[in-house]
N, C-alpha and C. Protein backbone atom coordinates (compact mmCIF):
# COMPACT_ATOMS: atom_id res chain seq x y z
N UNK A 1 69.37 130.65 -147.34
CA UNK A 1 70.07 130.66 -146.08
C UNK A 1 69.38 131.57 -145.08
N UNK A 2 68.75 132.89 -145.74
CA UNK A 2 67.85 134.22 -144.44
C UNK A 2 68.94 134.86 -143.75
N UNK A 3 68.42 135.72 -143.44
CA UNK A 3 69.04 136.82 -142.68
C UNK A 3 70.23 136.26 -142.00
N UNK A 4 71.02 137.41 -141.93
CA UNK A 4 72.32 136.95 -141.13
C UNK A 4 72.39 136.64 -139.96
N UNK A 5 71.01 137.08 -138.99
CA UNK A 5 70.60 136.88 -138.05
C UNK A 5 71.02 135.45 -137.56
N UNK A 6 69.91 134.95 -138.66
CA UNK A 6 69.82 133.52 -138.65
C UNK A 6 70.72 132.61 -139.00
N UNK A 7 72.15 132.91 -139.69
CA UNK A 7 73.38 132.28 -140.08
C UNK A 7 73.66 132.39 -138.61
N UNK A 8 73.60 133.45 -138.20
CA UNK A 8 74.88 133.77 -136.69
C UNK A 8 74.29 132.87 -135.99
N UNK A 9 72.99 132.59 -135.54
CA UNK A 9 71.73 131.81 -134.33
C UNK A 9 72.66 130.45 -135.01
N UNK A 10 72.63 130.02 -136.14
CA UNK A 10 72.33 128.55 -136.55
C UNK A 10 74.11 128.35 -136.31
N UNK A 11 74.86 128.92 -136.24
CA UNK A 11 76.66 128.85 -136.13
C UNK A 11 76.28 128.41 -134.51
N UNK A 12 75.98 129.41 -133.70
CA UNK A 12 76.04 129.39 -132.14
C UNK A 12 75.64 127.90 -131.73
N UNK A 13 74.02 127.78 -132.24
CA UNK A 13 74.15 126.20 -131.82
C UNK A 13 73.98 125.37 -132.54
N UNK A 14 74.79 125.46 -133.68
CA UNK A 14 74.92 123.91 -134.68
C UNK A 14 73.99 123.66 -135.30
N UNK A 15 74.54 123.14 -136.68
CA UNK A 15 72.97 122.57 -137.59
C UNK A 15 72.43 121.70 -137.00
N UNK A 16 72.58 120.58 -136.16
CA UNK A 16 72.12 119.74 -135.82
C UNK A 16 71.21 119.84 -134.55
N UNK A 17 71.31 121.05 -134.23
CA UNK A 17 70.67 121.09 -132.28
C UNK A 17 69.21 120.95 -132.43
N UNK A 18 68.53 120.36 -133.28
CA UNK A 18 67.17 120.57 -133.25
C UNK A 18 66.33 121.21 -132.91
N UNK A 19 65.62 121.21 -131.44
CA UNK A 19 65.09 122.25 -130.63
C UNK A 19 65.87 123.70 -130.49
N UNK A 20 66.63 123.37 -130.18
CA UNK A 20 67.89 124.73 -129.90
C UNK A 20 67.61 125.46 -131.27
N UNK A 21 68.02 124.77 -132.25
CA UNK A 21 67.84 125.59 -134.01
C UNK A 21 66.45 126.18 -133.93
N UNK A 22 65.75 125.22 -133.37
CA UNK A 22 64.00 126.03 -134.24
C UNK A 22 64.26 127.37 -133.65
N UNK A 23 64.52 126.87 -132.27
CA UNK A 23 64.28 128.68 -131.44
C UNK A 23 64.90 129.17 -131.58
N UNK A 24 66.16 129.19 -132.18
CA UNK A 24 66.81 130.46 -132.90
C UNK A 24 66.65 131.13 -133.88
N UNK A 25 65.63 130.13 -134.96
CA UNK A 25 65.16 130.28 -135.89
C UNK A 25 63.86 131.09 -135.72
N UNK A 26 63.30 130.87 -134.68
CA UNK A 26 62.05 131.69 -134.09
C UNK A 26 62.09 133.08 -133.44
N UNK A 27 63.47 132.88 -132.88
CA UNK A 27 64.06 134.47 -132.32
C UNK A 27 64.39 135.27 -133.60
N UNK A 28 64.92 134.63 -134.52
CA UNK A 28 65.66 135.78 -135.28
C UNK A 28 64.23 136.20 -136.77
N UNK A 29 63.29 135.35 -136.45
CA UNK A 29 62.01 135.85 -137.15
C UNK A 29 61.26 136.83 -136.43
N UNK A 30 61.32 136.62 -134.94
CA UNK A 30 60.57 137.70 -133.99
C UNK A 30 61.32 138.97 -134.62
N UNK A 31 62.83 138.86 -134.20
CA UNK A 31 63.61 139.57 -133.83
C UNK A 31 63.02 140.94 -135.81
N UNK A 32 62.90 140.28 -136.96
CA UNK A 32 62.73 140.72 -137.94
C UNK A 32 61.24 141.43 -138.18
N UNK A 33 60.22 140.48 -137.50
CA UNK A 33 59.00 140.85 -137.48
C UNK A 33 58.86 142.43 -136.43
N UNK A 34 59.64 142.54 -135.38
CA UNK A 34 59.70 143.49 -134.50
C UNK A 34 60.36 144.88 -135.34
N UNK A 35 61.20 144.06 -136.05
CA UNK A 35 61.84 145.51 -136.87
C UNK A 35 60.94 146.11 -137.95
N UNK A 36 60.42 145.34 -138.51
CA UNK A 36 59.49 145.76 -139.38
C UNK A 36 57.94 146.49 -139.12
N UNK A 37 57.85 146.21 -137.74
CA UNK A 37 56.82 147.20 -137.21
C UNK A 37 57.05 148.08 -136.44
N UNK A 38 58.58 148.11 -136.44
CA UNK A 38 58.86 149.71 -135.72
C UNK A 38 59.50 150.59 -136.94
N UNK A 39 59.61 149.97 -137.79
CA UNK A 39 60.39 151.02 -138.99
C UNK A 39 59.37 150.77 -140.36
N UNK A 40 58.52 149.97 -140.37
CA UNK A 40 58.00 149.92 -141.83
C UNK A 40 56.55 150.19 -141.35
N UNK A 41 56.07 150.45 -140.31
CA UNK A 41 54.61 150.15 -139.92
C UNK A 41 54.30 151.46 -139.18
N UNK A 42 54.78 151.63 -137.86
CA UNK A 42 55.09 152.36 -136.70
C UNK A 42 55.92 153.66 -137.10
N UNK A 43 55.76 154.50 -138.41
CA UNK A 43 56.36 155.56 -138.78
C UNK A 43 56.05 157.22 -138.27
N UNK A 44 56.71 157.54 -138.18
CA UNK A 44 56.45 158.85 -137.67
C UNK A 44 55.04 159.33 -137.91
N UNK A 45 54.46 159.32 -139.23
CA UNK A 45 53.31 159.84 -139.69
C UNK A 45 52.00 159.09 -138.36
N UNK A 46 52.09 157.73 -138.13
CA UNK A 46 51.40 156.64 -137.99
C UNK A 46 50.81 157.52 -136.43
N UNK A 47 51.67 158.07 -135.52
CA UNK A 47 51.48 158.36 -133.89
C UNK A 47 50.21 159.25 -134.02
N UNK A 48 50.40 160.58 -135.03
CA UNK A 48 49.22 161.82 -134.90
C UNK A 48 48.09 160.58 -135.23
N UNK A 49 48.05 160.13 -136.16
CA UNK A 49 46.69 158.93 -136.46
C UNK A 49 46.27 158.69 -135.18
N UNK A 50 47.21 157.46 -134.55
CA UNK A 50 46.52 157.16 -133.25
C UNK A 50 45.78 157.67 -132.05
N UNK A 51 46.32 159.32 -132.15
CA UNK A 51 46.10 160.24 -130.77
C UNK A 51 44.96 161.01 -131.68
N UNK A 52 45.00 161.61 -132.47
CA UNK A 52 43.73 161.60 -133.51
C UNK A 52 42.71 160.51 -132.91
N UNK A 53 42.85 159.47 -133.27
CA UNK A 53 41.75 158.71 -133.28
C UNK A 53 41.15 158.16 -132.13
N UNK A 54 42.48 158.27 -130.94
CA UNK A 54 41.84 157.96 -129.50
C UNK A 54 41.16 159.34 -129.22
N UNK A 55 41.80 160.45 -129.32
CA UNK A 55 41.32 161.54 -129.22
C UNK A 55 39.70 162.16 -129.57
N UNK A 56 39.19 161.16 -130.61
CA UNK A 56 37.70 161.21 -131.02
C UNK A 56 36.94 160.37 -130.11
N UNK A 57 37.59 159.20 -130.12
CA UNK A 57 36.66 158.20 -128.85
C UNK A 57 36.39 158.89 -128.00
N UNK A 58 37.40 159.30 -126.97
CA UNK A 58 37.61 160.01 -125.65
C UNK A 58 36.05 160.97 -125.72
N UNK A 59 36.36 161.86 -126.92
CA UNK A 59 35.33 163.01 -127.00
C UNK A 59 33.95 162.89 -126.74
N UNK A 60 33.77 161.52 -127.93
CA UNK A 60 32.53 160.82 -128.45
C UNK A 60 32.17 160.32 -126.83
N UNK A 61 33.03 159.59 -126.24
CA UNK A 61 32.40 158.69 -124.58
C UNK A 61 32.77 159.65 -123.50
N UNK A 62 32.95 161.11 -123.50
CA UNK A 62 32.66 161.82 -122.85
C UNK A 62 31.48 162.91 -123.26
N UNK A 63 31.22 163.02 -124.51
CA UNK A 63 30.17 163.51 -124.79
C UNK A 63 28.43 163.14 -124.25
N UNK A 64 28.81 161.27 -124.37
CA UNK A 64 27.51 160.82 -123.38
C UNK A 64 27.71 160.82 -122.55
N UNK A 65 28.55 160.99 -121.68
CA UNK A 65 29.15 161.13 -120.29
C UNK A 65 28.22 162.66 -119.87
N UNK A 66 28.20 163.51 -120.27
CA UNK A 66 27.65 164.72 -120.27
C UNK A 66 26.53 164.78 -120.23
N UNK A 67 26.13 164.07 -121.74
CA UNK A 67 24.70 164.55 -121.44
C UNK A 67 23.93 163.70 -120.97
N UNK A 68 24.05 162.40 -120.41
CA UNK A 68 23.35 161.99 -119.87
C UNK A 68 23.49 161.96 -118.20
N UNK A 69 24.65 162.77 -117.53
CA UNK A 69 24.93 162.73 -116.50
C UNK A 69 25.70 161.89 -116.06
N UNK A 70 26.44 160.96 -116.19
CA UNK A 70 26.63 159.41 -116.17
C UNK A 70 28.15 160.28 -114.77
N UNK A 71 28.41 159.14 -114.11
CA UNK A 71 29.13 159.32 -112.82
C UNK A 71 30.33 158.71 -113.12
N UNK A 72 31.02 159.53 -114.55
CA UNK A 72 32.29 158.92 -115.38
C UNK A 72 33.29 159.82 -115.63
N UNK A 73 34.49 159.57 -116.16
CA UNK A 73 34.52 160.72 -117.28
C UNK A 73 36.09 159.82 -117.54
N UNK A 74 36.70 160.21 -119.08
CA UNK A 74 37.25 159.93 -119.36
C UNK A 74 38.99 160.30 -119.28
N UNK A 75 39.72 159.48 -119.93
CA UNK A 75 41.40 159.85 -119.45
C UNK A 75 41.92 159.42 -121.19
N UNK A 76 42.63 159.62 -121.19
CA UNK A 76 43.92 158.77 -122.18
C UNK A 76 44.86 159.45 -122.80
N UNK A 77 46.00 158.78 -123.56
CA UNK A 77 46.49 160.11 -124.04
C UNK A 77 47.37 158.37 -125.32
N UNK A 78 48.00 158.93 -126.38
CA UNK A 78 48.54 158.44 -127.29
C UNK A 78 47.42 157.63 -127.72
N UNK A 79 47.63 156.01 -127.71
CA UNK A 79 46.92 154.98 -128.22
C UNK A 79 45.73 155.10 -127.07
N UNK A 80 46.02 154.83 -126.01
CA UNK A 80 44.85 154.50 -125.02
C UNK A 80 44.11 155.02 -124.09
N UNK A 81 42.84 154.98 -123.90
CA UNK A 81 42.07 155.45 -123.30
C UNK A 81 41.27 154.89 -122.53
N UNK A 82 40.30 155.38 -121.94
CA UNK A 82 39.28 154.74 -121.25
C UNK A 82 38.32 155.63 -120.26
N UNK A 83 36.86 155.11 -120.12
CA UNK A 83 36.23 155.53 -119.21
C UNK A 83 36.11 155.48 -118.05
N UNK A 84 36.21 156.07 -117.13
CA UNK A 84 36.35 155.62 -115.55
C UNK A 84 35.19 156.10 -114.68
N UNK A 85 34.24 154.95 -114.77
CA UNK A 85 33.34 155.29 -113.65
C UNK A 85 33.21 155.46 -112.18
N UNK A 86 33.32 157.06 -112.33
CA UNK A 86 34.04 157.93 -110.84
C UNK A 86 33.19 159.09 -111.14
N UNK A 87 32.43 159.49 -109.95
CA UNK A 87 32.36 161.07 -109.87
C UNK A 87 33.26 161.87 -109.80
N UNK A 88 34.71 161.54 -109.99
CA UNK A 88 35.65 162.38 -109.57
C UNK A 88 36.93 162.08 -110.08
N UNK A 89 37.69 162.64 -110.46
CA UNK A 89 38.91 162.25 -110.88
C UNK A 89 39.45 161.13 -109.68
N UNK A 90 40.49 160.17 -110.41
CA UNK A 90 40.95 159.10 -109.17
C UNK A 90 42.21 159.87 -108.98
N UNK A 91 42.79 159.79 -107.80
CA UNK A 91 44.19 160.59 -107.60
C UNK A 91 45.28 158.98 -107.26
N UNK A 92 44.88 158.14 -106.55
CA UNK A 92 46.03 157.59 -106.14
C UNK A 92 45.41 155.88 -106.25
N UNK A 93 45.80 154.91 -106.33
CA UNK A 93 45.55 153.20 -106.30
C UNK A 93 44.27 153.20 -105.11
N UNK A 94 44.10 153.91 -104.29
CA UNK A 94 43.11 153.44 -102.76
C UNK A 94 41.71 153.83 -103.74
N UNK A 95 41.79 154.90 -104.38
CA UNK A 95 40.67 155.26 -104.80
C UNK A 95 39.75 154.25 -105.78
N UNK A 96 40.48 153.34 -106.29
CA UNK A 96 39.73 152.69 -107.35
C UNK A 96 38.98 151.89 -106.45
N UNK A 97 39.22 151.48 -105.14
CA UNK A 97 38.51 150.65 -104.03
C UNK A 97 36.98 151.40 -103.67
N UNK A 98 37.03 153.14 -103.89
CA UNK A 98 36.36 153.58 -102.83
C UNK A 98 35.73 154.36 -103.47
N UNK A 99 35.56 155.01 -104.66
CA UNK A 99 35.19 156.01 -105.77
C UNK A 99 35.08 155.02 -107.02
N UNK A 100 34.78 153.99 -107.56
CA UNK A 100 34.82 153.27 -108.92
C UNK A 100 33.53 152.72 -108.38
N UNK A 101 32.77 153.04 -109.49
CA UNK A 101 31.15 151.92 -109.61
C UNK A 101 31.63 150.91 -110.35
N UNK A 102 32.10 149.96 -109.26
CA UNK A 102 32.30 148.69 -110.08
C UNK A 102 30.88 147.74 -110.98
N UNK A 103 29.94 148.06 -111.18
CA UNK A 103 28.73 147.63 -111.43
C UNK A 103 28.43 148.35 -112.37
N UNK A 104 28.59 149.14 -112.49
CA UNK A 104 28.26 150.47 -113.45
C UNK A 104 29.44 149.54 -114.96
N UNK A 105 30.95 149.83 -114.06
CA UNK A 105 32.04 149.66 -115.26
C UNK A 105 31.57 148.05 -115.47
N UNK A 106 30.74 147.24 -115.14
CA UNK A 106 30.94 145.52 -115.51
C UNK A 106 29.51 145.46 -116.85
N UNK A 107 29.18 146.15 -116.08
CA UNK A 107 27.51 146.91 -117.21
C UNK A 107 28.03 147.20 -118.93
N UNK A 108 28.97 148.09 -118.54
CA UNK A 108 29.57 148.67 -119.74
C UNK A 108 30.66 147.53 -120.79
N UNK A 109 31.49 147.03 -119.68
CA UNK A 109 32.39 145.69 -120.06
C UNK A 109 31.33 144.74 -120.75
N UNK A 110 30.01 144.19 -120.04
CA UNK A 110 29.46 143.50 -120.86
C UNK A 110 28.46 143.61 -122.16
N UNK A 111 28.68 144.82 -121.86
CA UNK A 111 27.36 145.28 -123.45
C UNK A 111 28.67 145.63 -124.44
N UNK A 112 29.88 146.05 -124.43
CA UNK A 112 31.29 145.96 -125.11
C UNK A 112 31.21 144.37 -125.60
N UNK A 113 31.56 143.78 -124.69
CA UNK A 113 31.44 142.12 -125.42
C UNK A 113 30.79 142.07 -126.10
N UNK A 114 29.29 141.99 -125.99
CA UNK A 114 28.43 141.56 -126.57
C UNK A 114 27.90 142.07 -127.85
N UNK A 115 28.69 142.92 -127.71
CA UNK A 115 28.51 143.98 -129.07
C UNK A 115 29.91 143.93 -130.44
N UNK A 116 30.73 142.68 -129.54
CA UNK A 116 31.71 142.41 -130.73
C UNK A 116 32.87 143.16 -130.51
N UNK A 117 33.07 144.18 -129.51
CA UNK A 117 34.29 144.61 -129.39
C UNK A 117 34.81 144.10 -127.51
N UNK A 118 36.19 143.45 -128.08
CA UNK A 118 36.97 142.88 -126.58
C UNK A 118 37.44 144.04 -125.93
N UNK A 119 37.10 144.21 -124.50
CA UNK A 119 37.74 145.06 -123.76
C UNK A 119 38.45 144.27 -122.32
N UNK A 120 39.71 144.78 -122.38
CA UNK A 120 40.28 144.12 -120.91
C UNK A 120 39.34 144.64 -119.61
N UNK A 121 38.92 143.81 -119.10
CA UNK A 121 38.14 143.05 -117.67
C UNK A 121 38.55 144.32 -116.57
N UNK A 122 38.00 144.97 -115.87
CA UNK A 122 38.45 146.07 -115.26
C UNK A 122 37.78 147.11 -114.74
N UNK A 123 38.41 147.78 -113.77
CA UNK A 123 37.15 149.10 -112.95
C UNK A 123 37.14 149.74 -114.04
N UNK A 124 37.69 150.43 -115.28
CA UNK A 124 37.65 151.43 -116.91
C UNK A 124 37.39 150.21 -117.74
N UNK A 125 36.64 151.35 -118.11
CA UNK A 125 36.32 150.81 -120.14
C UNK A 125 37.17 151.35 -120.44
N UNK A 126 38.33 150.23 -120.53
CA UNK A 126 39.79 150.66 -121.28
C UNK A 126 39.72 150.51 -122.79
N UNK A 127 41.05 151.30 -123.25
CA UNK A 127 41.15 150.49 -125.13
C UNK A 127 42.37 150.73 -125.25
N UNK A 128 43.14 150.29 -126.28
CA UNK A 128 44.12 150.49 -126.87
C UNK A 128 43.72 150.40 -128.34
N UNK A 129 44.50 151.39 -129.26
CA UNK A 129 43.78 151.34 -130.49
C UNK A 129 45.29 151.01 -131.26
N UNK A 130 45.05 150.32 -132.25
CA UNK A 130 45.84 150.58 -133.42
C UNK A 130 45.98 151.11 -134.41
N UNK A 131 46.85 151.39 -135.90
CA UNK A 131 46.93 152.04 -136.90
C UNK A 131 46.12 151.15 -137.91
N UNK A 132 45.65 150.06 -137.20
CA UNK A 132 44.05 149.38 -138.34
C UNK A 132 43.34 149.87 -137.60
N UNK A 133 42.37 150.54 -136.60
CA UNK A 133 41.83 150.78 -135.98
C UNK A 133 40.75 152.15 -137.16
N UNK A 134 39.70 151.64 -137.54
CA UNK A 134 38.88 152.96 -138.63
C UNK A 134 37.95 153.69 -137.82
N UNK A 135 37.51 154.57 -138.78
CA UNK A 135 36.30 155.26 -137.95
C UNK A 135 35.11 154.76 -137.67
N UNK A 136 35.24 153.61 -138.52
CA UNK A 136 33.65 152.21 -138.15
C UNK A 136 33.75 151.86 -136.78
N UNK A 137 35.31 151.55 -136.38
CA UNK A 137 35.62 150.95 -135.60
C UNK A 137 35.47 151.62 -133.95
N UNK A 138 35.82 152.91 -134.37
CA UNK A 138 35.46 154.13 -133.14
C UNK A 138 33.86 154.03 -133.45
N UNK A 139 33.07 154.26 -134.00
CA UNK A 139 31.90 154.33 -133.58
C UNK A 139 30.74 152.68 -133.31
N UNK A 140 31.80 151.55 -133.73
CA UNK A 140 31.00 150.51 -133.05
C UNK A 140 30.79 150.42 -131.57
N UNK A 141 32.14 150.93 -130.98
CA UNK A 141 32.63 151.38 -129.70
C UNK A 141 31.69 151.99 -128.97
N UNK A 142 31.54 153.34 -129.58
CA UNK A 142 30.49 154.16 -128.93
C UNK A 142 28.99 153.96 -129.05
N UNK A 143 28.77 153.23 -130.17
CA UNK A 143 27.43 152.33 -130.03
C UNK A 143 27.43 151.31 -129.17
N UNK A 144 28.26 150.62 -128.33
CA UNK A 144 28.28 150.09 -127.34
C UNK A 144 28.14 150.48 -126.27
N UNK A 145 28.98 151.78 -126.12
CA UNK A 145 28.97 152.30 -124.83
C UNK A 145 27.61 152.77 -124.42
N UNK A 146 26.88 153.60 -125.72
CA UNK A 146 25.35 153.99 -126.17
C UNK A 146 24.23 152.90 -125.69
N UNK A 147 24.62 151.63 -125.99
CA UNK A 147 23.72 150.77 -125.38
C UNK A 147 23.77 150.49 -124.18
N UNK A 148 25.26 150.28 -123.53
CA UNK A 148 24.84 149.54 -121.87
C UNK A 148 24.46 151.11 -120.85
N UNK A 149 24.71 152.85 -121.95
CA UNK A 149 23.91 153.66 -121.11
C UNK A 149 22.43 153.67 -120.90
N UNK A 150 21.60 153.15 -122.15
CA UNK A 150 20.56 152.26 -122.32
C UNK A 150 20.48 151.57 -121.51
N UNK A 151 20.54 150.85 -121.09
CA UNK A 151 20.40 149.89 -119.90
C UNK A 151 20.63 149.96 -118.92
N UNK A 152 21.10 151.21 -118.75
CA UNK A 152 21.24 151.65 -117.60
C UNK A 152 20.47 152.54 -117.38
N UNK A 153 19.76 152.63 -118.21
CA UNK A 153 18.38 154.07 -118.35
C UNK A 153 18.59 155.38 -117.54
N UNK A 154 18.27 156.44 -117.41
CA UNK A 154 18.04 157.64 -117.11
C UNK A 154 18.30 157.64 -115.62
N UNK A 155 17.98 156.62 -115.10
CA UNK A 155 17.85 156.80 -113.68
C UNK A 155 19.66 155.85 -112.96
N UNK A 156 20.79 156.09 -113.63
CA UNK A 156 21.60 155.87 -113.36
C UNK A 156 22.40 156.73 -112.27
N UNK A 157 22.11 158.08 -111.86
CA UNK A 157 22.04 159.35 -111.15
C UNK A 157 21.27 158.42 -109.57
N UNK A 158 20.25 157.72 -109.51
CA UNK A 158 19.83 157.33 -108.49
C UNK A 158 19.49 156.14 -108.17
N UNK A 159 19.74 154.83 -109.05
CA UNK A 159 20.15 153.83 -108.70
C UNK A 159 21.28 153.06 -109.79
N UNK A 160 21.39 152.12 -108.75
CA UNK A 160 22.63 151.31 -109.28
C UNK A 160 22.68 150.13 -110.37
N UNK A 161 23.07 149.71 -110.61
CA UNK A 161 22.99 148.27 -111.46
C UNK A 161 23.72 147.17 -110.29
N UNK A 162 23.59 146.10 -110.27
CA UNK A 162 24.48 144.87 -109.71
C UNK A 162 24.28 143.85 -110.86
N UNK A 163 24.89 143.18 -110.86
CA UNK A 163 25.60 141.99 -111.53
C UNK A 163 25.48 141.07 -110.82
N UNK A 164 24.38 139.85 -110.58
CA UNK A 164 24.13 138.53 -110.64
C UNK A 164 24.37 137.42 -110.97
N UNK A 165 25.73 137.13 -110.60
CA UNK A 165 26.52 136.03 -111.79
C UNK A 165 25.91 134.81 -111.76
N UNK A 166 25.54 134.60 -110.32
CA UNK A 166 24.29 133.60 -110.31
C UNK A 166 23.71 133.05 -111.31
N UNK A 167 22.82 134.06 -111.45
CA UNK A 167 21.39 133.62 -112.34
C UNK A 167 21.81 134.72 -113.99
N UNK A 168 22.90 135.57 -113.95
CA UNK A 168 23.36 135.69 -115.21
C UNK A 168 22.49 137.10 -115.28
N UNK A 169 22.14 137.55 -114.66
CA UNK A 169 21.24 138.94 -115.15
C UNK A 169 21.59 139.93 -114.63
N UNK A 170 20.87 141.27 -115.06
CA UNK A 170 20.95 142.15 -114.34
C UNK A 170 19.80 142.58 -113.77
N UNK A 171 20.04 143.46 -112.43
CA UNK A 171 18.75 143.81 -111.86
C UNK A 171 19.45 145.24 -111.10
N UNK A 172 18.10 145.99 -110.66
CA UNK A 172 18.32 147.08 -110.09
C UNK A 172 18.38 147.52 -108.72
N UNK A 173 18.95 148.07 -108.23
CA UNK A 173 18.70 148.37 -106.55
C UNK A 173 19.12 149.78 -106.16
N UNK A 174 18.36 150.19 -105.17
CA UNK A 174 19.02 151.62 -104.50
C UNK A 174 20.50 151.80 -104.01
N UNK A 175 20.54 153.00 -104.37
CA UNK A 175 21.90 153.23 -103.18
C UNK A 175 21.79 153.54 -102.48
């Protein structure tokens, strides 16, 4: 019969409602699957892990942030983080228009792809991590980030990257 959930869903709209049944039948599986990852998964112990482990990224992609000079620096706090290519802290929404190397962050977005880890599309090399999330997994990351600073070679301090969607490449130009 399943959860009582699912007695109460299947009373409300009849054995027979077909469509109506599945999706009650589908709510009250969400509704179980949701409980089980806030009480069997999502345990108290589970949070220090996450801030732990964003907490190493952060370090690790501000550490090359440092020493190579890079015109970034990082934010996050619990699960998520990210790099924000800014000379400067951003204070308010206008700034991401006027202070973000958008070319710089699409540089980084695409050597992330290409390197096997998905990052949401954006002025930051954002992340959100989970409690599968390992320490392989933090440093494939930063071997990514490691490469598109690579490619962005030394001279990122005095010129730029652009993005050519055109012809698919990258090339270099002054600022």
């Amino acid at each position: 019969m399943g959860p009582p959930e699912l007695a109460a869903d299947r009373e409300a709209v009849g054995e027979g409602a077909g469509e109506a049944r599945r999706e009650a039948e589908a709510r009250a599986a969400a509704r179980a699957r949701a409980e089980a990852a806030l009480t069997e998964v999502l345990t108290e112990d589970a949070y220090p892990k996450l801030e732990d482990t964003n907490e190493r990224l952060k370090a690790a992609c501000q550490e090359i942030v440092d020493r190579y000079g890079l015109p970034a620096y990082t934010e996050g706090m619990g699960a998520k983080g990210c790099v924000i290519f800014a000379p400067e802290p951003l204070r308010e929404y206008r700034d991401y228009l006027t202070k973000v190397d958008d070319e710089l962050a699409t540089l980084a977005w695409l050597y992330h792809m290409n390197h096997g880890i998905f990052m949401t599309p954006g002025v930051e090399e954002e992340w959100t991590l989970s409690i599968a999330h390992s320490e392989d997994d933090v440093r494939q990351c930063v071997d990514a980030f490691v490469a598109a600073r690579d490619a962005a070679g030394n001279r990122v301090a005095q010129q730029r990257w652009s993005w050519t969607a055109s012809s698919a490449r990258l090339r270099t130009g002054s600022t």
